[in-house]
Protein backbone atom coordinates (compact mmCIF):
# COMPACT_ATOMS: atom_id res chain seq x y z
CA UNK A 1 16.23 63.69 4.97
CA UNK A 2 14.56 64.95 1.79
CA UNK A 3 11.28 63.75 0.43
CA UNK A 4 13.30 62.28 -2.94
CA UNK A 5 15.65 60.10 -0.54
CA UNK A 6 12.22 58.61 1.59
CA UNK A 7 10.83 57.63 -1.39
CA UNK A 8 14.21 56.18 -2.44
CA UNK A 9 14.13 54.21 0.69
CA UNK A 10 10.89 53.02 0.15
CA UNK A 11 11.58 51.96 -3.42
CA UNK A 12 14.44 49.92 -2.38
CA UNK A 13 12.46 48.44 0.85
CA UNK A 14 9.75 46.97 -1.38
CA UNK A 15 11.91 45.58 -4.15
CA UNK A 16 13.09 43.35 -0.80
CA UNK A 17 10.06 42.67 0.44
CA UNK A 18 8.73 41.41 -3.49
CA UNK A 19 12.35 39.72 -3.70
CA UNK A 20 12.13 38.29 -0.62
CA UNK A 21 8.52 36.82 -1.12
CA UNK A 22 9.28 35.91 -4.84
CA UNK A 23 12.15 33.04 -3.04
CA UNK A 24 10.13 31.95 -0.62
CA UNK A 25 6.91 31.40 -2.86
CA UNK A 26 9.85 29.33 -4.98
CA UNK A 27 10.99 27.58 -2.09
CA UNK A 28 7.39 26.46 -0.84
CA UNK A 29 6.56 25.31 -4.39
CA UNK A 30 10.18 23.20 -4.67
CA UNK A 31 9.62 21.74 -1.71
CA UNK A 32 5.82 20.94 -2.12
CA UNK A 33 7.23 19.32 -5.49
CA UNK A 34 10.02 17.52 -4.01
CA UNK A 35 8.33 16.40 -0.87
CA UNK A 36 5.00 14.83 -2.81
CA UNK A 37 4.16 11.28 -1.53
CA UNK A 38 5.41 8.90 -3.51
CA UNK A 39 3.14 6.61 -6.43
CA UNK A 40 1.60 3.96 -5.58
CA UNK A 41 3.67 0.83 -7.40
CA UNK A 42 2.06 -0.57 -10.30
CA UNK A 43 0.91 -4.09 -8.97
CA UNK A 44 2.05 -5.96 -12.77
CA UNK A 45 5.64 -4.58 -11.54
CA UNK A 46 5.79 -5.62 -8.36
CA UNK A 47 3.16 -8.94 -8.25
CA UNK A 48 5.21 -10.77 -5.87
CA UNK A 49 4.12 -14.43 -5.41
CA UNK A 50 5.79 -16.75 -3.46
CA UNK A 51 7.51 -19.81 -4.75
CA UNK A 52 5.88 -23.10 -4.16
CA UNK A 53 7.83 -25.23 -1.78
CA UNK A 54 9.55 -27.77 -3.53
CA UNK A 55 10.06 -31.69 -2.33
CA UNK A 56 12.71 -32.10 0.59
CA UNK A 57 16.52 -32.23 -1.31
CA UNK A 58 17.92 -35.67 -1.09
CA UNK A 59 20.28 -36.34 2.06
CA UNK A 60 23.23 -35.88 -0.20
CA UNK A 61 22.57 -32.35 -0.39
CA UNK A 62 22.12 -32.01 2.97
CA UNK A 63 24.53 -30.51 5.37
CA UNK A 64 24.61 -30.74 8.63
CA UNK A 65 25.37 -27.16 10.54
CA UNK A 66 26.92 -27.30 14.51
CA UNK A 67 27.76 -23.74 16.29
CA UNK A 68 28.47 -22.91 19.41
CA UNK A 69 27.50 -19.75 20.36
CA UNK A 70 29.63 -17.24 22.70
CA UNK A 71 27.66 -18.15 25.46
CA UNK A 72 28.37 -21.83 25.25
CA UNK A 73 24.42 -22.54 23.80
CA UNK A 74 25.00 -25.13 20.76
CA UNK A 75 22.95 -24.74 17.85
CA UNK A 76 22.02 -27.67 15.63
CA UNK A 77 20.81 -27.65 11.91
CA UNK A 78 20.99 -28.54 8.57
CA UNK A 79 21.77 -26.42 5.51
CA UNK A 80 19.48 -27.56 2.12
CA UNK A 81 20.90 -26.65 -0.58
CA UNK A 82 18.30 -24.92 -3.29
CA UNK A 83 17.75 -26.84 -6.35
CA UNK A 84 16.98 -23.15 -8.34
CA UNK A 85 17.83 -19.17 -7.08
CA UNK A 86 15.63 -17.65 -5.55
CA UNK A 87 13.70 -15.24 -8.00
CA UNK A 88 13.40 -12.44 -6.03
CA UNK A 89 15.87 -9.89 -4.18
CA UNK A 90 16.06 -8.01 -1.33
CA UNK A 91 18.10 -5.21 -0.65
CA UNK A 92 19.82 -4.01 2.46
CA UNK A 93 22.06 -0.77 2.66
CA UNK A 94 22.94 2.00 5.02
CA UNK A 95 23.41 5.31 4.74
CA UNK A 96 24.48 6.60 0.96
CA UNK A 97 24.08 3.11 -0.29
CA UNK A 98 20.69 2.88 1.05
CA UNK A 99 20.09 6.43 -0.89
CA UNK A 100 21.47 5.10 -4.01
CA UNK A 101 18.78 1.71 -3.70
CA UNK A 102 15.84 4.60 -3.40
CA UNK A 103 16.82 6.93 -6.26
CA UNK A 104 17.63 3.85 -8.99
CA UNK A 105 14.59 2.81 -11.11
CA UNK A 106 12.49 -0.22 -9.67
CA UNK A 107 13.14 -3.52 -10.84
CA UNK A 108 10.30 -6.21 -11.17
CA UNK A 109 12.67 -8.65 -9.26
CA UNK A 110 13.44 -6.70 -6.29
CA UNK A 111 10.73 -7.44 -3.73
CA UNK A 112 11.92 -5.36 -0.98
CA UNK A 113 14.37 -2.32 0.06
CA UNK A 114 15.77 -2.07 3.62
CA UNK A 115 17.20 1.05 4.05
CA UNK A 116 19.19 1.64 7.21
CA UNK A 117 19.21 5.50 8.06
CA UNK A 118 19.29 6.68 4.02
CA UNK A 119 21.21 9.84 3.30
CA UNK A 120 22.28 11.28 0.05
CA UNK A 121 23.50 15.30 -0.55
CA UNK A 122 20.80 17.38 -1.30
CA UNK A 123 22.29 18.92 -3.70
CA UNK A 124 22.72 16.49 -6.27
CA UNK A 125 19.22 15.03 -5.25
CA UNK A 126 17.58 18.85 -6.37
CA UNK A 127 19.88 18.94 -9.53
CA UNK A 128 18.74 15.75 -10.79
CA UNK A 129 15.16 17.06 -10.12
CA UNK A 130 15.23 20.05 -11.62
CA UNK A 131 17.10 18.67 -14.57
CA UNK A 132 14.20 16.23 -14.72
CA UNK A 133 11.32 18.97 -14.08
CA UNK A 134 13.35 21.08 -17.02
CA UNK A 135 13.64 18.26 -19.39
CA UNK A 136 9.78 17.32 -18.14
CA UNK A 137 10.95 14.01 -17.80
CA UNK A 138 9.31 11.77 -14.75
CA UNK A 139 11.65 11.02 -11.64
């Protein structure tokens, strides 16, 4: 081979190594970005207290519960009805549900999120980062 085609071959072998390098620095730095622990929560957000326990409901709200389980064990109760709602929420989800409770804004009445094995695309999860890292907007 002649000296002009070596040095041709060596051109185009370091524009791959400096292309190659140039997408991995970028995917270190995405994923550094993306993979950042999260905030901690603002505690006037998410200042939980519990409700004080209220007097016993009269017996006319009372119900009385009687199961028998599969086993043949009978259970005994009573259901109490709640004079107000609850103020609080909890939320349990699995799988893309469970992704879509992590990615929506946090509400000062949900106390809690159970999420049962989470999973959401990655794509859209990157495109709605990068839309928010272009628009410098915070996730």
């Amino acid at each position: 081979m002649s000296r002009f085609w070596l040095w041709i071959l060596d051109v185009i072998t370091m524009l791959g190594v400096l292309v190659m390098g140039s997408l991995l620095m970028f995917a270190i730095i995405l994923v550094h970005s993306i993979s950042r622990p999260h905030n901690p929560n603002e505690p006037e957000i998410f200042a939980h207290q519990l409700p004080t326990a209220g007097a016993t409901p009269p017996h006319f709200k009372q119900r009385p519960l009687l199961f028998q389980a599969d086993d043949g064990v009978i259970l005994r109760g009573y259901f109490l009805a709640q004079p107000h709602p609850a103020p609080t929420i909890i939320i349990h989800s699995f799988s893309m549900g469970a992704a879509v409770a992590l990615l929506i804004p946090p509400r000062p009445e949900v106390a809690a999120i159970n999420a049962d094995s989470p999973y959401a695309r990655l794509d859209d999860i990157l495109r709605c980062f990068v839309v928010c890292k272009l628009t410098e907007r915070e996730i």
